[in-house]
C-alpha atoms as a PDB file:
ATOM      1  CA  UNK A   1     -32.475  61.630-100.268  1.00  0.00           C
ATOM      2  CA  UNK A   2     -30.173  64.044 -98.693  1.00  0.00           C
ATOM      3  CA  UNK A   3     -31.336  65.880 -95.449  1.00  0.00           C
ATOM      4  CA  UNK A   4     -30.450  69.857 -94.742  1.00  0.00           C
ATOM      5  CA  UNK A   5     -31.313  71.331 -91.353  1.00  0.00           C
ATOM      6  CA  UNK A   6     -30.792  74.609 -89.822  1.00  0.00           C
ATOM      7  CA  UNK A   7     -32.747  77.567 -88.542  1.00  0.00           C
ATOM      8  CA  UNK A   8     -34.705  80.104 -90.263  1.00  0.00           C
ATOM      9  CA  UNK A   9     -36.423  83.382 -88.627  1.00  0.00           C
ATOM     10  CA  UNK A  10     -40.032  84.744 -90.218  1.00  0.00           C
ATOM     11  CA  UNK A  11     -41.207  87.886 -90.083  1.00  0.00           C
ATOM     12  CA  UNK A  12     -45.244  87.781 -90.944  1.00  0.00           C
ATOM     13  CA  UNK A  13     -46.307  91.225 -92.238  1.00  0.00           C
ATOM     14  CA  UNK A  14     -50.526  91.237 -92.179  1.00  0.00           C
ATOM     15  CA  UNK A  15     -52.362  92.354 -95.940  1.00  0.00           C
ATOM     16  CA  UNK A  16     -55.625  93.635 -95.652  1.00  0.00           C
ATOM     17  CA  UNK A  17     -58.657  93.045 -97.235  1.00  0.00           C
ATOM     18  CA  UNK A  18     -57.871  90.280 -99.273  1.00  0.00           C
ATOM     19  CA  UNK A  19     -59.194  87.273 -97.714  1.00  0.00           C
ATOM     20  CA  UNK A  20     -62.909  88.174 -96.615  1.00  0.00           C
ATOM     21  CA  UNK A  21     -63.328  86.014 -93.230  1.00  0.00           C
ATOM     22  CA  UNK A  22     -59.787  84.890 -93.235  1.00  0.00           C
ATOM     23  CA  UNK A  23     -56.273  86.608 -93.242  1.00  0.00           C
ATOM     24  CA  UNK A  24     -53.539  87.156 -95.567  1.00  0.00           C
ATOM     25  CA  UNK A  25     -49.997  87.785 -94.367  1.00  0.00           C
ATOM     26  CA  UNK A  26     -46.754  88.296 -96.468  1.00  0.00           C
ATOM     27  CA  UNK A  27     -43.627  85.956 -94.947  1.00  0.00           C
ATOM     28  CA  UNK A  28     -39.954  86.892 -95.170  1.00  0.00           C
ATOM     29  CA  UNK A  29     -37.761  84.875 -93.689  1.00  0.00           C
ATOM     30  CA  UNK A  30     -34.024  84.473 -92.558  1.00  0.00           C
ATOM     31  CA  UNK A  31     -32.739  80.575 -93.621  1.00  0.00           C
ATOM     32  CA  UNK A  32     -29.463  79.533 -91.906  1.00  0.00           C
ATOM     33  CA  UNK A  33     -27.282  76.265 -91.710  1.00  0.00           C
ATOM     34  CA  UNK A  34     -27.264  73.846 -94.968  1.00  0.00           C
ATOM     35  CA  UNK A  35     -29.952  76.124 -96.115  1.00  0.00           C
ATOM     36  CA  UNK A  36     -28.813  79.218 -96.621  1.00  0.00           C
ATOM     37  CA  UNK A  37     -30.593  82.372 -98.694  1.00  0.00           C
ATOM     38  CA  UNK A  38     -34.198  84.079 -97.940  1.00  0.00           C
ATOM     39  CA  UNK A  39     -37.604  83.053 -98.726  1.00  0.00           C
ATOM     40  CA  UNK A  40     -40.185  85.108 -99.943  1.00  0.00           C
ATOM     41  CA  UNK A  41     -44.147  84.223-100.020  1.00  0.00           C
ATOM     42  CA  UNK A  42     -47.835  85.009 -99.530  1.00  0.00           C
ATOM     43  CA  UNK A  43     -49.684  83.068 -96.733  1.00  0.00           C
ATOM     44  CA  UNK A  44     -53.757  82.971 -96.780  1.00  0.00           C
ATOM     45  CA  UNK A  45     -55.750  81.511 -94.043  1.00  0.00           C
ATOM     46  CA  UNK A  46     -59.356  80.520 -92.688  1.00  0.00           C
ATOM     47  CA  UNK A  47     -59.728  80.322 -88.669  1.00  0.00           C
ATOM     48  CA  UNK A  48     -62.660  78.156 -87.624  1.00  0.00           C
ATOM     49  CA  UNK A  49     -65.226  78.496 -84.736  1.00  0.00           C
ATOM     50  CA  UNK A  50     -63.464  76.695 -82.666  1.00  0.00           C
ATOM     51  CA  UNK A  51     -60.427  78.102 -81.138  1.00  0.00           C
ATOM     52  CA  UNK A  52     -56.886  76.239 -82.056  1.00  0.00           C
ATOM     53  CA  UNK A  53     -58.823  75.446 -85.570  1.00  0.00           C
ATOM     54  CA  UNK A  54     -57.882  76.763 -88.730  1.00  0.00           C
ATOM     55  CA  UNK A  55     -56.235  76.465 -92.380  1.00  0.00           C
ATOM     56  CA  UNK A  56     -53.427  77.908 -94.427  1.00  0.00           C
ATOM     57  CA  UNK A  57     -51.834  78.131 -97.924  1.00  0.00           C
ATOM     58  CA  UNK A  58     -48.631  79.710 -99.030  1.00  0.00           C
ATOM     59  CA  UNK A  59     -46.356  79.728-101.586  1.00  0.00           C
ATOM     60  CA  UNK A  60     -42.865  80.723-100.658  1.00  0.00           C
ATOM     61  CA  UNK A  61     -39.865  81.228-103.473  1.00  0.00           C
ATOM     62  CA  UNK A  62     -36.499  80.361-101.629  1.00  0.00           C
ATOM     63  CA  UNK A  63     -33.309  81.886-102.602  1.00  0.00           C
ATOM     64  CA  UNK A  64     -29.784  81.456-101.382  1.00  0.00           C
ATOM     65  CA  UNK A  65     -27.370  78.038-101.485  1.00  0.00           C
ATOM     66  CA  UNK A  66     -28.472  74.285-100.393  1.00  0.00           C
ATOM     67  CA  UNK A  67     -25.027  72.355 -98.873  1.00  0.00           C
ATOM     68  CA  UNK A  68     -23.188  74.719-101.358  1.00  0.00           C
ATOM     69  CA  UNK A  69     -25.657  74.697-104.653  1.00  0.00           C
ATOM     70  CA  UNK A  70     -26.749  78.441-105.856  1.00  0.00           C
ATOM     71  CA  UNK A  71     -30.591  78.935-106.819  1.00  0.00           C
ATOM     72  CA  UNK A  72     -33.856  79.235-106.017  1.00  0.00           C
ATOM     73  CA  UNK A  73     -37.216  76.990-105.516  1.00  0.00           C
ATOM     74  CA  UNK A  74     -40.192  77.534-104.797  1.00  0.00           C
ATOM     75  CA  UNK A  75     -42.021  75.846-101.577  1.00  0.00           C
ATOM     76  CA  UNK A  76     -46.057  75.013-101.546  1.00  0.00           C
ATOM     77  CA  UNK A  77     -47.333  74.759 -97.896  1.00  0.00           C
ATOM     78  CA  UNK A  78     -50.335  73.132 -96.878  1.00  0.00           C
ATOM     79  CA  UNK A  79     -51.691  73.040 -93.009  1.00  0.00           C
ATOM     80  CA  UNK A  80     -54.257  72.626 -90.428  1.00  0.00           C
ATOM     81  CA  UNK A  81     -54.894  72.715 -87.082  1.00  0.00           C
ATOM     82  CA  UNK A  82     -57.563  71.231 -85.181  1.00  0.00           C
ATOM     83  CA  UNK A  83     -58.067  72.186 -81.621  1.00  0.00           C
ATOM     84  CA  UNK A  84     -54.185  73.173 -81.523  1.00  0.00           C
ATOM     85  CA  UNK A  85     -53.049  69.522 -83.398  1.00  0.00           C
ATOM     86  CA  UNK A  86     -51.004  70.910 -86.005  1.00  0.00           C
ATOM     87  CA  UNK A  87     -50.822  69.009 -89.677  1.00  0.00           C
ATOM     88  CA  UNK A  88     -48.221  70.979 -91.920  1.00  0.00           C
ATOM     89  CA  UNK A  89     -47.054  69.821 -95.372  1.00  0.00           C
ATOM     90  CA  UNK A  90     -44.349  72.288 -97.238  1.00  0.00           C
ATOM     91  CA  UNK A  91     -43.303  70.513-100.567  1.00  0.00           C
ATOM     92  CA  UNK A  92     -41.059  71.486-103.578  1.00  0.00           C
ATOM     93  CA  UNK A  93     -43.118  72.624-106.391  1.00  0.00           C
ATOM     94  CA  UNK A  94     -41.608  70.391-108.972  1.00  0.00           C
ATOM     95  CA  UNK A  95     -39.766  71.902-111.644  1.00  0.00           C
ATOM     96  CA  UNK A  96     -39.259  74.997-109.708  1.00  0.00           C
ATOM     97  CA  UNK A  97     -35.513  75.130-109.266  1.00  0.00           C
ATOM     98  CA  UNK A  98     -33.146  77.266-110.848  1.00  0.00           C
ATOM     99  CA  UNK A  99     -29.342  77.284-111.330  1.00  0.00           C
ATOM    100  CA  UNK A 100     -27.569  74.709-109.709  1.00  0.00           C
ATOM    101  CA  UNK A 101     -30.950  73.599-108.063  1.00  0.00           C
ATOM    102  CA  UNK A 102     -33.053  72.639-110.992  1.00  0.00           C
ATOM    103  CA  UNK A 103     -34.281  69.337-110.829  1.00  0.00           C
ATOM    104  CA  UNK A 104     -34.407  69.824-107.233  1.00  0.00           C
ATOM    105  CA  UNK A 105     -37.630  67.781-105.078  1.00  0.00           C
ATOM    106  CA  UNK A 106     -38.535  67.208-101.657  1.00  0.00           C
ATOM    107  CA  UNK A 107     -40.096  68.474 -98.452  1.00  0.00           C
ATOM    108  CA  UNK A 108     -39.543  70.208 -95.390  1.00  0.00           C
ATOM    109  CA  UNK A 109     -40.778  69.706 -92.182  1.00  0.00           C
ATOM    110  CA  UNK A 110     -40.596  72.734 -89.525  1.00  0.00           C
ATOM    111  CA  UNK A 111     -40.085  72.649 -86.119  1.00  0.00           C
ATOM    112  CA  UNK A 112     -41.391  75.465 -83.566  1.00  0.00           C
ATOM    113  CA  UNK A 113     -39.844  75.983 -80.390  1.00  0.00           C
ATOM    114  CA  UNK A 114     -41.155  79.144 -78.985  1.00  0.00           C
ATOM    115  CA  UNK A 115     -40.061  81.882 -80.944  1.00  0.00           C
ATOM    116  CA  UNK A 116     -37.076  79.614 -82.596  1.00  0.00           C
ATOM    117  CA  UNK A 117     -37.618  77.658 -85.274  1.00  0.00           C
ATOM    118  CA  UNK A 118     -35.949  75.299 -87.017  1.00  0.00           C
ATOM    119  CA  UNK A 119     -36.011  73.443 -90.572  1.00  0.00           C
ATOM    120  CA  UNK A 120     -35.478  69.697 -91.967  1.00  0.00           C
ATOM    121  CA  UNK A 121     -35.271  69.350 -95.604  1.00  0.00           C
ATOM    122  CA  UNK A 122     -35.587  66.025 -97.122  1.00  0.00           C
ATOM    123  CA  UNK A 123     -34.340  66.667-100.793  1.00  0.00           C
ATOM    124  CA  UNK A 124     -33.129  64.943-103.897  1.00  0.00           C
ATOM    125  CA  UNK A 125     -31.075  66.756-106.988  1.00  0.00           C
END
């Protein structure tokens, strides 16, 4: 596995009406370092009762250069919260890469510090 890290910067844009008792928000973000290219993606999510608690899904489509490779992918996230304990999964969806990055796989883990965050891709071609 070969690791990529960087930053990125988001911009969540909020779509009404399509989640009843949840939220929907389009994401555009900014990816810089090893990474580097936009990404693209819808984001749906449930908030529970309990405040800090809640769900989301997304699926982003990624487009730019990885450590010099042209292409796009697309990225499947999966996370929860639980009274403010975050669990956050993003994943290549396989057979999703184009160009010089098909056959790409792997994951991503995000880091939040504030209003910067930052990215570590775990990825094999």
């Amino acid at each position: 596995m070969k690791i990529a890290t960087g930053k990125f910067d988001v911009t969540l844009t909020p779509e009404a009406g399509l989640v009843p008792g949840g939220s929907a928000m389009r994401l555009t973000k900014q990816y810089h370092g090893a990474l580097s290219g936009t990404g693209a993606g819808l984001m749906l999510a449930a908030h529970g009762t309990v405040a800090g608690s809640a769900g989301y899904v997304a699926i982003e489509q990624v487009t730019g250069s990885l450590d010099g490779r042209a292409g796009s992918f697309m990225l499947q996230h999966s996370g929860t919260m639980q009274a403010g304990r975050e669990s956050l999964a993003l994943t290549v969806v396989p057979d999703s890469g184009t160009e010089t990055l098909s056959g790409l796989s792997g994951s991503m883990a995000i880091e939040r510090r504030g209003a910067d965050h930052a990215y570590r891709f775990e990825y094999a071609l």
